[in-house]
N, C-alpha and C. Protein backbone atom coordinates (compact mmCIF):
# COMPACT_ATOMS: atom_id res chain seq x y z
N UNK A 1 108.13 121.27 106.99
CA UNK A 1 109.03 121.59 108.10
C UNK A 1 109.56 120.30 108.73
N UNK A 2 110.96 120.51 108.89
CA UNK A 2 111.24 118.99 109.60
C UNK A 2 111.70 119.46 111.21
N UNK A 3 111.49 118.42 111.78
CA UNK A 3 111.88 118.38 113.46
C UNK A 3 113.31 119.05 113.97
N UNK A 4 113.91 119.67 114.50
CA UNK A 4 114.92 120.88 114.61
C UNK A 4 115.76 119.63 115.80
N UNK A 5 115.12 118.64 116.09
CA UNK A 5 116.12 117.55 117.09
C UNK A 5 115.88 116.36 116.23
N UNK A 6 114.89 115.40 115.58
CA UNK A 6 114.62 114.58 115.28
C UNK A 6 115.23 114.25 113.53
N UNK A 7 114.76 115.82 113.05
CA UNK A 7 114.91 115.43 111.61
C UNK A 7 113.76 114.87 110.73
N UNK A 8 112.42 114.44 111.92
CA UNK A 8 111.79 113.85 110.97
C UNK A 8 110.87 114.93 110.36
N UNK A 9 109.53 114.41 110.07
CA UNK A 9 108.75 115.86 109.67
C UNK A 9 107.74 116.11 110.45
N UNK A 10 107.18 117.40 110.34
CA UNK A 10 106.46 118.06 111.36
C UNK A 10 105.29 118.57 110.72
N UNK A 11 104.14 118.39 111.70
CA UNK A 11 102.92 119.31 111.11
C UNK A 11 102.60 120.75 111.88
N UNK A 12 101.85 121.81 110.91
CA UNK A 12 101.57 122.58 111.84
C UNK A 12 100.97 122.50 113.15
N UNK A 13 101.07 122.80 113.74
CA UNK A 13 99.95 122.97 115.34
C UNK A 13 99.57 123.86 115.48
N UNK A 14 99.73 125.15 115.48
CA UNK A 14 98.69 126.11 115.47
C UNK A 14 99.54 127.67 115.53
N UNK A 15 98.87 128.54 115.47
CA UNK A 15 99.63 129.94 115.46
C UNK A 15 98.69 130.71 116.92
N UNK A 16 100.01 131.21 117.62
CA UNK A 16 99.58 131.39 119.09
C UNK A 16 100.53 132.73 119.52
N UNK A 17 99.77 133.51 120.17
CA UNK A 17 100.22 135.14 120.29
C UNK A 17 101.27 135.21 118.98
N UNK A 18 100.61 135.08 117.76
CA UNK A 18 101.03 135.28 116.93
C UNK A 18 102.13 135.25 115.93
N UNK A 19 102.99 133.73 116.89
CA UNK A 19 103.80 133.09 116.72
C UNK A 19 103.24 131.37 116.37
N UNK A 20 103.92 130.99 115.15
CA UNK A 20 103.67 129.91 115.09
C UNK A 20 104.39 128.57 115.04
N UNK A 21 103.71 127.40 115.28
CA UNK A 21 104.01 125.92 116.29
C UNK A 21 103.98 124.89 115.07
N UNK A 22 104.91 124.36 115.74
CA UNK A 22 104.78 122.70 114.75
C UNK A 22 105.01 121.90 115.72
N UNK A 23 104.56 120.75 115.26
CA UNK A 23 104.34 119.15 116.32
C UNK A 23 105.51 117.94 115.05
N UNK A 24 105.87 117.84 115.84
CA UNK A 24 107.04 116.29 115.19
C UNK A 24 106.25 115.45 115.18
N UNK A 25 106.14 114.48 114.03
CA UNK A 25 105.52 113.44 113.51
C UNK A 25 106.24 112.36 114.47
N UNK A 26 107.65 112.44 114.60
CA UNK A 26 108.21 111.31 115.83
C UNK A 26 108.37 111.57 116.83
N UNK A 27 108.84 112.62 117.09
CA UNK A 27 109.26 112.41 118.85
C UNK A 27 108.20 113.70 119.51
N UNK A 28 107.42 113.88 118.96
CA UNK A 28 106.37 114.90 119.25
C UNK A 28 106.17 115.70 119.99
N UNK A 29 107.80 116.34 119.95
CA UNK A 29 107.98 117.38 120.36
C UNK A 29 107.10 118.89 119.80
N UNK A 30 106.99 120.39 120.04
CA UNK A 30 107.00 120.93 119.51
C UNK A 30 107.38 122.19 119.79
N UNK A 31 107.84 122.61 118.34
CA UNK A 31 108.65 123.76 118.41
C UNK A 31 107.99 125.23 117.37
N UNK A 32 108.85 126.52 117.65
CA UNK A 32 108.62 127.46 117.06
C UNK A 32 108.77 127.26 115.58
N UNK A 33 108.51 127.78 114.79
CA UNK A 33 108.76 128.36 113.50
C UNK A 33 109.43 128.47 113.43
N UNK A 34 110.61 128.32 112.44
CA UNK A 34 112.35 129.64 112.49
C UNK A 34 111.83 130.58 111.96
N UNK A 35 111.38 131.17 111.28
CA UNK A 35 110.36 132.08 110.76
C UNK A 35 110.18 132.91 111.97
N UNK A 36 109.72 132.64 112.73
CA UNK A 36 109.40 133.19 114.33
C UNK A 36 110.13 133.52 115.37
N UNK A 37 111.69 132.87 115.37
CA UNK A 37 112.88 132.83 116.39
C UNK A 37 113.29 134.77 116.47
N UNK A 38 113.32 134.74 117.72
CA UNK A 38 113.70 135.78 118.29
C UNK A 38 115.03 136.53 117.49
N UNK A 39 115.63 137.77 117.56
CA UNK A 39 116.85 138.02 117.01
C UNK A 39 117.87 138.11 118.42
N UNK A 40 119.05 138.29 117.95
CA UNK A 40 119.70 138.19 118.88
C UNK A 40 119.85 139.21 119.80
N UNK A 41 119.34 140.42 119.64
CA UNK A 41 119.39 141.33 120.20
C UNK A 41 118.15 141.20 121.03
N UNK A 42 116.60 140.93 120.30
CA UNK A 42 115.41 140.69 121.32
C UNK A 42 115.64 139.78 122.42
N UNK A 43 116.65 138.86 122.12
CA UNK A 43 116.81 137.49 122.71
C UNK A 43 117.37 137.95 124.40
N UNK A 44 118.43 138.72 123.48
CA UNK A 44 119.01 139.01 125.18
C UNK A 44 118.39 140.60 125.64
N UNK A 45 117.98 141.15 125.14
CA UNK A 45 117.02 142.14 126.23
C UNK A 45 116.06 141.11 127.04
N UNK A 46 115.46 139.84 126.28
CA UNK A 46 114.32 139.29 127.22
C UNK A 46 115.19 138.70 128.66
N UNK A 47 116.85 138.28 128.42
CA UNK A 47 117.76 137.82 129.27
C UNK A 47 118.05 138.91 130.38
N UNK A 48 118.06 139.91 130.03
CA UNK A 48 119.01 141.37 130.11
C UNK A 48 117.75 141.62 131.85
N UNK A 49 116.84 141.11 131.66
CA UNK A 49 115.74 141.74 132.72
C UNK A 49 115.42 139.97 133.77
N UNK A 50 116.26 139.10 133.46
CA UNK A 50 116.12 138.14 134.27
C UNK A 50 116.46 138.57 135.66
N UNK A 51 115.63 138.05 137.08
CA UNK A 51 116.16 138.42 138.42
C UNK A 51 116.52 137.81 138.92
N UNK A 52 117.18 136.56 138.47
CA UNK A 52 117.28 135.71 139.04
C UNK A 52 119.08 135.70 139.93
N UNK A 53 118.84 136.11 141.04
CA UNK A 53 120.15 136.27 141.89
C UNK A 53 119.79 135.57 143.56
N UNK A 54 121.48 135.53 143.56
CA UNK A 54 121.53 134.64 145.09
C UNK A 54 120.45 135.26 146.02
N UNK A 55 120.01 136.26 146.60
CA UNK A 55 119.56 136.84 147.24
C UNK A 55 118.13 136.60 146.81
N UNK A 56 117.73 135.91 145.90
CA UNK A 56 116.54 135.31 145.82
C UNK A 56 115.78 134.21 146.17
N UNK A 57 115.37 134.26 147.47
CA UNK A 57 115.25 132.89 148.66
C UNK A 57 114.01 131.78 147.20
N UNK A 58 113.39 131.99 146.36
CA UNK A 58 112.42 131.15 145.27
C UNK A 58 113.12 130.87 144.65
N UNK A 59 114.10 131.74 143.54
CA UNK A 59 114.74 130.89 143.01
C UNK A 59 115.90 129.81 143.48
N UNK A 60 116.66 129.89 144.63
CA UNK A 60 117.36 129.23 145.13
C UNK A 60 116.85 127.77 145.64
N UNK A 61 115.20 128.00 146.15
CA UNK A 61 114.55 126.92 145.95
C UNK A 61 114.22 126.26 144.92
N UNK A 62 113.96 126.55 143.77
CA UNK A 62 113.67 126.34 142.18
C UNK A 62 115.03 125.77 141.66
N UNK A 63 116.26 126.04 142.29
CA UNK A 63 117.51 125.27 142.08
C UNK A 63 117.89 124.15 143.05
N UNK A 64 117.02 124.28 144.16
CA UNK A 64 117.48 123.31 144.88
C UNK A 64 117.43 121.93 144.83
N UNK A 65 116.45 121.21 143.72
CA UNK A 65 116.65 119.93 143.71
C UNK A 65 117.69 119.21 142.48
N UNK A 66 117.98 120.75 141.57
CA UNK A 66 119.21 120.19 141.17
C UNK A 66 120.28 119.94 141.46
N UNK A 67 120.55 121.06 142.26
CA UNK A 67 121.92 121.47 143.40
C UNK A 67 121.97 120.14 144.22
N UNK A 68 120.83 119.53 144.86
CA UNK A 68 120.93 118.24 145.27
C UNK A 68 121.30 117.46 144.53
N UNK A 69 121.07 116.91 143.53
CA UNK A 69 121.03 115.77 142.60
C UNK A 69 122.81 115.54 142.36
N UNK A 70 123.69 117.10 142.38
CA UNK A 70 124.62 117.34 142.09
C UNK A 70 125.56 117.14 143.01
N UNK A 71 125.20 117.44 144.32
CA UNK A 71 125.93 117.16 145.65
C UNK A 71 125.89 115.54 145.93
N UNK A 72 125.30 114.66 145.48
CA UNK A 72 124.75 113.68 145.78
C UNK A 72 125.73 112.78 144.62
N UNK A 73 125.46 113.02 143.88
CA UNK A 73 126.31 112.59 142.61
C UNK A 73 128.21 112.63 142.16
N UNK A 74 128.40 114.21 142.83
CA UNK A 74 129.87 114.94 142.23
C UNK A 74 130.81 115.25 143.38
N UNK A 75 131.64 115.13 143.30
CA UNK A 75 132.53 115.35 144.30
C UNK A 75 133.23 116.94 144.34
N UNK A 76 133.86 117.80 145.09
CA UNK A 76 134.32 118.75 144.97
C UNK A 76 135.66 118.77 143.37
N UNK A 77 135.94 117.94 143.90
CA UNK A 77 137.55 117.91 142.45
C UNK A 77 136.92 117.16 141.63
N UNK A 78 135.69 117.13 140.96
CA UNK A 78 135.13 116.87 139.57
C UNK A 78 134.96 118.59 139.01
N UNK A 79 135.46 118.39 137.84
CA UNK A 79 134.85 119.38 136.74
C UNK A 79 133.85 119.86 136.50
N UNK A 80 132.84 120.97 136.57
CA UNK A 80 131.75 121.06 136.44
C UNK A 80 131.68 122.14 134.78
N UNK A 81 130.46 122.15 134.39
CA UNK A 81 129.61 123.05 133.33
C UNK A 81 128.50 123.83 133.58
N UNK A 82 128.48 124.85 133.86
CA UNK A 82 126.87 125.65 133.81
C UNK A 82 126.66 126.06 132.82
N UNK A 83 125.98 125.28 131.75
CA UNK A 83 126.27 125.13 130.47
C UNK A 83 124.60 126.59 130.17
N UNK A 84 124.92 127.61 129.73
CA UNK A 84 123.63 128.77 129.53
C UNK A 84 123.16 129.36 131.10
N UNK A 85 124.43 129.51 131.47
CA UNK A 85 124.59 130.16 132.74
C UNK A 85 123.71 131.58 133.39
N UNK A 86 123.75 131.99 132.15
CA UNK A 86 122.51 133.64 132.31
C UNK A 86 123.37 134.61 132.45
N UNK A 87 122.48 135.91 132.96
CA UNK A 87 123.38 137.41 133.06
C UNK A 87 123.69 136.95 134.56
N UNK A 88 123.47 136.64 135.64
CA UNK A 88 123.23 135.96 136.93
C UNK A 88 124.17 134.55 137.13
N UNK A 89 124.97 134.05 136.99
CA UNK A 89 125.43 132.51 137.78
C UNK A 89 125.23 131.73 138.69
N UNK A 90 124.04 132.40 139.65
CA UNK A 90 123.56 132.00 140.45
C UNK A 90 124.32 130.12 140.72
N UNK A 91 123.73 129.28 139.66
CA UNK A 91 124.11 127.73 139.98
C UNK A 91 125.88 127.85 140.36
N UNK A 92 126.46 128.42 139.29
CA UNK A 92 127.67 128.38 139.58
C UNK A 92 128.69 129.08 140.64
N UNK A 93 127.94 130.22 141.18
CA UNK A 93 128.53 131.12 142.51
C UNK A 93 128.02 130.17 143.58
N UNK A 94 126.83 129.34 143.60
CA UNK A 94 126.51 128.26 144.56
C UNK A 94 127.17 127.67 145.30
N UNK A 95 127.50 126.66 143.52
CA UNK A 95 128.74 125.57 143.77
C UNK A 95 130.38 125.98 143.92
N UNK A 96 130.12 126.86 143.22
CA UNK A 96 132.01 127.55 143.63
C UNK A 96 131.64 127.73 145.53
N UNK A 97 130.58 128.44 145.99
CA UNK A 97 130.72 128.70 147.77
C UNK A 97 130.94 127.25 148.57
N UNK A 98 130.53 126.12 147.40
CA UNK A 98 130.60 124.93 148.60
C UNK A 98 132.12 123.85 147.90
N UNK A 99 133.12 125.02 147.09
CA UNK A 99 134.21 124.57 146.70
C UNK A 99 134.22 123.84 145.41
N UNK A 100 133.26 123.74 144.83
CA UNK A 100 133.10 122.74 143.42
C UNK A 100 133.88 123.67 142.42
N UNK A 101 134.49 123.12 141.76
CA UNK A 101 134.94 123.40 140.29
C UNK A 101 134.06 123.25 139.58
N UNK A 102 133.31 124.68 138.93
CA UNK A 102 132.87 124.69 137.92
C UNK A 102 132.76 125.60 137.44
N UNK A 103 132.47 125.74 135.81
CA UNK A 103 132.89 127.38 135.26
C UNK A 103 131.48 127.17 134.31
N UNK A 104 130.98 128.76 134.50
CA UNK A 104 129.99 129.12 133.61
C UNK A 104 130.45 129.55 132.29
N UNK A 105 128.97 129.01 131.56
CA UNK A 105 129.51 129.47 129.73
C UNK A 105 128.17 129.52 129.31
N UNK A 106 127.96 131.13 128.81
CA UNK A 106 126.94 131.30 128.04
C UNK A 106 127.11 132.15 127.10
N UNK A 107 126.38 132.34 126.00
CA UNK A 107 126.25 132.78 124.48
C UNK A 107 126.30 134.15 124.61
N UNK A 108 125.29 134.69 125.34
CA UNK A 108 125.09 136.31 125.80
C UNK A 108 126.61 136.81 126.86
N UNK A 109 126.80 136.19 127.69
CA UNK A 109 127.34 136.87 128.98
C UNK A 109 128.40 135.93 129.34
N UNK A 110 128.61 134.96 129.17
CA UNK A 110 130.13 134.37 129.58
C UNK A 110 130.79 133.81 128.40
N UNK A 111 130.47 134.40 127.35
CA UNK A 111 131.14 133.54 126.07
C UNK A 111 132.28 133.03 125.80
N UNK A 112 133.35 132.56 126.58
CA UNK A 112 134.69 131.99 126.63
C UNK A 112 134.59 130.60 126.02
N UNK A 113 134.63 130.71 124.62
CA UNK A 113 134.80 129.68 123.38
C UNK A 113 136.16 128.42 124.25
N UNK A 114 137.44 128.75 125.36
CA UNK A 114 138.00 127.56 125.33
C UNK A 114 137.24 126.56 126.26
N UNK A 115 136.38 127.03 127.20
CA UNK A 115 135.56 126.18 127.30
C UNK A 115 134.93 125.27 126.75
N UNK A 116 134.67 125.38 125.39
CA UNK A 116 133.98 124.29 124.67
C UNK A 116 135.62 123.38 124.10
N UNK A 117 136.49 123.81 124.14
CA UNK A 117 137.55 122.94 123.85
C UNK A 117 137.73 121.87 125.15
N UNK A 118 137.12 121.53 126.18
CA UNK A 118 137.22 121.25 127.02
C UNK A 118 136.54 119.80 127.46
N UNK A 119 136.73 118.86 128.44
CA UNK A 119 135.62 118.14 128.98
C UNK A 119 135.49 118.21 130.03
N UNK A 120 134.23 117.26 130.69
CA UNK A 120 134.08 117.73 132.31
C UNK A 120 133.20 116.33 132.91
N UNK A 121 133.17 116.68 134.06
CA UNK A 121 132.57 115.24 134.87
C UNK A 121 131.21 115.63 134.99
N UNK A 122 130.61 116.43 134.58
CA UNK A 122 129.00 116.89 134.66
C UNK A 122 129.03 118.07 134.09
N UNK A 123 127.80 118.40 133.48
CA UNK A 123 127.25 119.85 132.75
C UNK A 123 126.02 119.87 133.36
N UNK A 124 125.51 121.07 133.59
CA UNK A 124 124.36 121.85 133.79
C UNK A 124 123.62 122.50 132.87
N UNK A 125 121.80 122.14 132.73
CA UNK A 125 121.39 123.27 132.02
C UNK A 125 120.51 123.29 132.85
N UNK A 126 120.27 124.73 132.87
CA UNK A 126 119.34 125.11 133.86
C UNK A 126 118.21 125.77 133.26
N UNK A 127 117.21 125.54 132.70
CA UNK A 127 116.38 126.21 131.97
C UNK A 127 116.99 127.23 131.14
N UNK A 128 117.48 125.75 130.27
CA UNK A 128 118.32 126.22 128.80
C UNK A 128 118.03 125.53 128.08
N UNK A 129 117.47 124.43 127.66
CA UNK A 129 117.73 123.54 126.24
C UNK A 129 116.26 123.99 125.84
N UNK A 130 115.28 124.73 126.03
CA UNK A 130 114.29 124.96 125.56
C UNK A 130 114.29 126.37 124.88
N UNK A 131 115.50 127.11 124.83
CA UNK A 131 116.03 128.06 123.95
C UNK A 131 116.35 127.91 123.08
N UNK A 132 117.24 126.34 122.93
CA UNK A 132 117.79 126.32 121.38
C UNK A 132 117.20 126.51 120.44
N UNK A 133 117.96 127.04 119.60
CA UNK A 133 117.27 126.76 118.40
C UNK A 133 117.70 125.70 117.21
N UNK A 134 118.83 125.44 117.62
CA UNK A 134 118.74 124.19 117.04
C UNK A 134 119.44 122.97 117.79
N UNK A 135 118.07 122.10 118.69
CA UNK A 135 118.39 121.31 119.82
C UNK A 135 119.84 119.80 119.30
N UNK A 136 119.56 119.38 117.96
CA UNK A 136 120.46 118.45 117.62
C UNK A 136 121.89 118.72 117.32
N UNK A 137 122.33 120.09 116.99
CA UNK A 137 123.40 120.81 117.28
C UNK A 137 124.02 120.69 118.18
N UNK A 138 123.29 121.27 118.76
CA UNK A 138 123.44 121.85 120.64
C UNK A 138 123.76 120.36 121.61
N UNK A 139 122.92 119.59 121.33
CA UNK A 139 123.31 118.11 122.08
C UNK A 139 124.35 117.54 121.31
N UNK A 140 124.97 117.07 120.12
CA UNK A 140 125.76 116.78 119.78
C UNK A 140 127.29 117.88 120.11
N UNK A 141 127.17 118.65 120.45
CA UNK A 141 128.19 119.84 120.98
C UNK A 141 128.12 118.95 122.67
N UNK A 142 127.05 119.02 123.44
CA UNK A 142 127.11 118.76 124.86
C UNK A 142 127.91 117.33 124.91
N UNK A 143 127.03 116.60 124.28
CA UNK A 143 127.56 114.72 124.51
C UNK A 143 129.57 114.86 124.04
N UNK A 144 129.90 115.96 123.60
CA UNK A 144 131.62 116.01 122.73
C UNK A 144 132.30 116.33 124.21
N UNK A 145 131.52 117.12 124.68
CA UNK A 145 131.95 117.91 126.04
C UNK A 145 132.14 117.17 127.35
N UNK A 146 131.21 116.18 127.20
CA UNK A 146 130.96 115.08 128.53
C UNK A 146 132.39 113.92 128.28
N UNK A 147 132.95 113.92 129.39
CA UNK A 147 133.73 112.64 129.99
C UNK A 147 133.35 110.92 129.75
N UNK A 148 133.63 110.30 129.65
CA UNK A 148 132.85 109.07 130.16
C UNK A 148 132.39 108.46 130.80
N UNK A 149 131.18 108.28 131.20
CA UNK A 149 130.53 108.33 132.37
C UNK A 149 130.06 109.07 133.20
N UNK A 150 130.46 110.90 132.69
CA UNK A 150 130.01 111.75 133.14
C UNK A 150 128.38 112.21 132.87
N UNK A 151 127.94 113.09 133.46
CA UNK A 151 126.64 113.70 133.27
C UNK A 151 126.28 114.55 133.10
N UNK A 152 124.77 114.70 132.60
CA UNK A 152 124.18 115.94 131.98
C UNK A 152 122.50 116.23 132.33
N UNK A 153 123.08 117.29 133.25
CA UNK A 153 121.70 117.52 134.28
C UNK A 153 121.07 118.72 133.42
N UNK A 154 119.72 118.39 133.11
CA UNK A 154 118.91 119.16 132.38
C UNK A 154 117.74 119.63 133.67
N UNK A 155 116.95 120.74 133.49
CA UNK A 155 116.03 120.95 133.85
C UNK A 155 114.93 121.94 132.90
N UNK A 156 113.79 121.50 132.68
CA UNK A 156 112.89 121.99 131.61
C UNK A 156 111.52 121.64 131.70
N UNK A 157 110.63 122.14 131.23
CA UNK A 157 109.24 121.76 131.62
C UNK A 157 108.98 121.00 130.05
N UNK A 158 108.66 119.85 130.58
CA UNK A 158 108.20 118.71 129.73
C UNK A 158 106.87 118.91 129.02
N UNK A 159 106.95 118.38 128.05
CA UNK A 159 105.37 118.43 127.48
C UNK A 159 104.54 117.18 127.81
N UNK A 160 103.63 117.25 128.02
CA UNK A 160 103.25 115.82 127.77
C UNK A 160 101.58 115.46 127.47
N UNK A 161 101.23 114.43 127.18
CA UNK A 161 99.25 114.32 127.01
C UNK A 161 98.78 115.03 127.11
N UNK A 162 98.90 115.44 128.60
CA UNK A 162 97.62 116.49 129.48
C UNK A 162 97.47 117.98 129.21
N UNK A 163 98.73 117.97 128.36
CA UNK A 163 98.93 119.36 128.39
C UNK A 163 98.17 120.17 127.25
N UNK A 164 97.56 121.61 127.98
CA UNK A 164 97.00 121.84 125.97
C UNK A 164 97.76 122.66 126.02
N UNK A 165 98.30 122.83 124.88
CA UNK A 165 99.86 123.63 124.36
C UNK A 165 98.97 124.69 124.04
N UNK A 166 98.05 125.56 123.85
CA UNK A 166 97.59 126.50 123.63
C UNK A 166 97.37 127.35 124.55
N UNK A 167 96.92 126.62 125.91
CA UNK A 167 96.79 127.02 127.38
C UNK A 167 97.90 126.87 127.90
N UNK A 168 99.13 126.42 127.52
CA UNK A 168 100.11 126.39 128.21
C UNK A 168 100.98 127.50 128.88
N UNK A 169 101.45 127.89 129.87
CA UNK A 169 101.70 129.23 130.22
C UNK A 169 103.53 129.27 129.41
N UNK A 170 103.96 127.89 129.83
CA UNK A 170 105.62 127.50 129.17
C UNK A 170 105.58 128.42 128.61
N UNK A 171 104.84 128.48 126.93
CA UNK A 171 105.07 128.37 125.95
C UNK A 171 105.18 130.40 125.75
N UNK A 172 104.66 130.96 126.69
CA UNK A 172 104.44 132.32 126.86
C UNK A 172 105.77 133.02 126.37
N UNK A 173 106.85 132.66 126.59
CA UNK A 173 108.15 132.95 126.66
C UNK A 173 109.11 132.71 125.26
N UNK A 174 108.72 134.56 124.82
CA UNK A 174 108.81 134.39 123.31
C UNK A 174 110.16 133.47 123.17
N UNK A 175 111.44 133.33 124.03
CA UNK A 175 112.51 132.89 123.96
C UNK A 175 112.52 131.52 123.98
N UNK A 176 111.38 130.49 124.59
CA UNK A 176 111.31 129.43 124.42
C UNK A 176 110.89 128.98 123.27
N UNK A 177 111.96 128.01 122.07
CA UNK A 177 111.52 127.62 121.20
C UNK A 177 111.62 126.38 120.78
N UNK A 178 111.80 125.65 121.64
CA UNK A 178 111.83 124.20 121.63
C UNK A 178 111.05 123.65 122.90
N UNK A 179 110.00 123.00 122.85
CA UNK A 179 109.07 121.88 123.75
C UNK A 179 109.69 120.23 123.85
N UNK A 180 110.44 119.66 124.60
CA UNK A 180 110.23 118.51 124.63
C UNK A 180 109.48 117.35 125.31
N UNK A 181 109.24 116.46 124.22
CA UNK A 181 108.34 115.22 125.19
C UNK A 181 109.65 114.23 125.63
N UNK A 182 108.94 113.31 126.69
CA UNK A 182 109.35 112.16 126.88
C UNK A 182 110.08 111.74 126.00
N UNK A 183 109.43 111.22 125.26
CA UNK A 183 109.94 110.62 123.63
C UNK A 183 111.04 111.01 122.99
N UNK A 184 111.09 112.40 123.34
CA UNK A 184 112.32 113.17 122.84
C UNK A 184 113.81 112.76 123.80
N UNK A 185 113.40 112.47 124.66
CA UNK A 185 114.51 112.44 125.55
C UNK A 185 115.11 111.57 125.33
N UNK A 186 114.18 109.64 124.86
CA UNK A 186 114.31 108.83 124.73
C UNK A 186 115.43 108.60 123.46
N UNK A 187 115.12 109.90 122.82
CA UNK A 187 115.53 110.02 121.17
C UNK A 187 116.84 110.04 121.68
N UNK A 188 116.77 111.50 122.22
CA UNK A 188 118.06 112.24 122.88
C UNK A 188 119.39 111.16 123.26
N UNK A 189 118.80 110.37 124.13
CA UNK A 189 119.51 109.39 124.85
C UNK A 189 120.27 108.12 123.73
N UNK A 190 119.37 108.29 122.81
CA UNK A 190 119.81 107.08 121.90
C UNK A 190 120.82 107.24 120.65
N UNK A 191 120.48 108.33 120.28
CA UNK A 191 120.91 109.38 118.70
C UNK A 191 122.30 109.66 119.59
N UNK A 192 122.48 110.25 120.32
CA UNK A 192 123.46 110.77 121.31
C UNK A 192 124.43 110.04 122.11
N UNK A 193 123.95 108.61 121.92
CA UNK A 193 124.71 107.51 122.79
C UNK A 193 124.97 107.78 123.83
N UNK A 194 123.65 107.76 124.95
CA UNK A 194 123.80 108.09 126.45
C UNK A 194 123.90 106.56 126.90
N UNK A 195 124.39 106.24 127.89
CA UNK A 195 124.13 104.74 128.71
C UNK A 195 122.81 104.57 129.01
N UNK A 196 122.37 106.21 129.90
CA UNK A 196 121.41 106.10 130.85
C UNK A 196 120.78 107.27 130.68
N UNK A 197 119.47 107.38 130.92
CA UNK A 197 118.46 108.47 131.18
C UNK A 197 117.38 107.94 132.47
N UNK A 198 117.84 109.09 133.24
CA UNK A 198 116.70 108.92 134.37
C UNK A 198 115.88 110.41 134.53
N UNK A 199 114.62 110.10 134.77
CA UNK A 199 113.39 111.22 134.32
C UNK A 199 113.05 111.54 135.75
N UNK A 200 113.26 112.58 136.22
CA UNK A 200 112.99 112.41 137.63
C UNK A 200 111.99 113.77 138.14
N UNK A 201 110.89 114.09 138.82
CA UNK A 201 110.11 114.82 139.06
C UNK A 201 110.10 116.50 138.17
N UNK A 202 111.70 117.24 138.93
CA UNK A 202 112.17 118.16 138.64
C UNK A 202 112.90 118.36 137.47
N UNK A 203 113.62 117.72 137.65
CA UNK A 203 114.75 117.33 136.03
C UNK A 203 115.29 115.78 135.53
N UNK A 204 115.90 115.93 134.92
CA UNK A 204 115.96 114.58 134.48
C UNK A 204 117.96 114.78 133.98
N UNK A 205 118.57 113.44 133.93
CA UNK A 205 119.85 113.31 133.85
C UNK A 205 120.27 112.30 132.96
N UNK A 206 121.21 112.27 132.04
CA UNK A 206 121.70 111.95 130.93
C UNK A 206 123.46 111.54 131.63
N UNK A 207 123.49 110.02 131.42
CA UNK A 207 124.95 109.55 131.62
C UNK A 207 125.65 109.09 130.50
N UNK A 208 126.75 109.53 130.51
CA UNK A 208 127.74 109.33 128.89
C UNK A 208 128.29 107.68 129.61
């Protein structure tokens, strides 16, 4: 099996609620099986029951230190991306209330393909890049999309040492099929020709 971002090769790691794991020999990440990947129809029933709406005082907190990072960073007349937006837009009905330009685009529920003909002064993923299924795709599509000098605000639960991926609750979420480490990001940033990567508590940000 080779690495689904790296390319390099991967060993098993173990078979868990009956789905099974591989670990990257380089950037030691780990991911599902394709063998194991959801269909597209399971994929979005698991979407189809997300609650995540404005009127949800947790999740709005759970967005709030991106929504900062973004206010802090972007101006109203920059371009925005809510790049795997959900059945919900929550990020993007946000930023449209405080005047930002930005348009949601997702696979299930906002699929408007001229969007990807497009560029922008920042993209959003909001607990999305750990869906892909195939992460080196998917980032080489994002980095085409980004401006120069623009950015790419990720948010995702990291893997790292401490973690035992067996006990991990992440990993519960038959739809999550990509784990990244540190290392990966590092990859990310380099393979991808970012300037900059900064790793920051909540999420972490990628500058073209």
């Amino acid at each position: 099996m080779q690495c689904l971002l790296c390319n390099h090769s991967a060993d098993f790691l173990g078979s868990f609620q009956n789905r099974n794991y591989n670990r990257c020999t380089n950037c030691a990440s780990v991911f599902l099986d394709t063998s194991d990947f959801p269909t597209y129809t399971k994929e979005k029933e698991r979407y189809d029951k997300h609650e995540n709406t404005s009127d949800n005082s947790g999740y709005l907190n759970f967005l709030k230190p991106l929504l900062d990072a973004v206010f802090k960073d972007q101006n109203p007349e920059n371009i925005g991306l809510d790049y795997g937006s959900g059945p919900n837009p929550v990020l993007t009905s946000y930023l449209q209330e405080q005047s930002y330009i930005v348009k949601p685009y997702d696979p299930f529920y906002s699929n408007d393909a001229s969007l990807l003909d497009k560029t922008y002064d920042y993209i959003i993923c909001c607990e999305v890049i750990e869906h892909f299924h195939n992460p080196n795709l998917e980032f080489t599509k994002l980095r085409t999309l980004l401006k120069p000098d623009a950015k790419l605000y990720c948010k995702t639960n990291l893997l790292s040492d401490s973690i035992n991926f067996e006990n991990w609750w992440y990993k519960n979420d038959f739809t999550h099929t990509f784990f990244y480490t540190e290392k990966a990001l590092q990859f990310i940033k380099d393979k991808f020709g970012f300037k900059e990567l900064n790793i920051f508590k909540e999420y972490f940000v990628f500058k073209a």
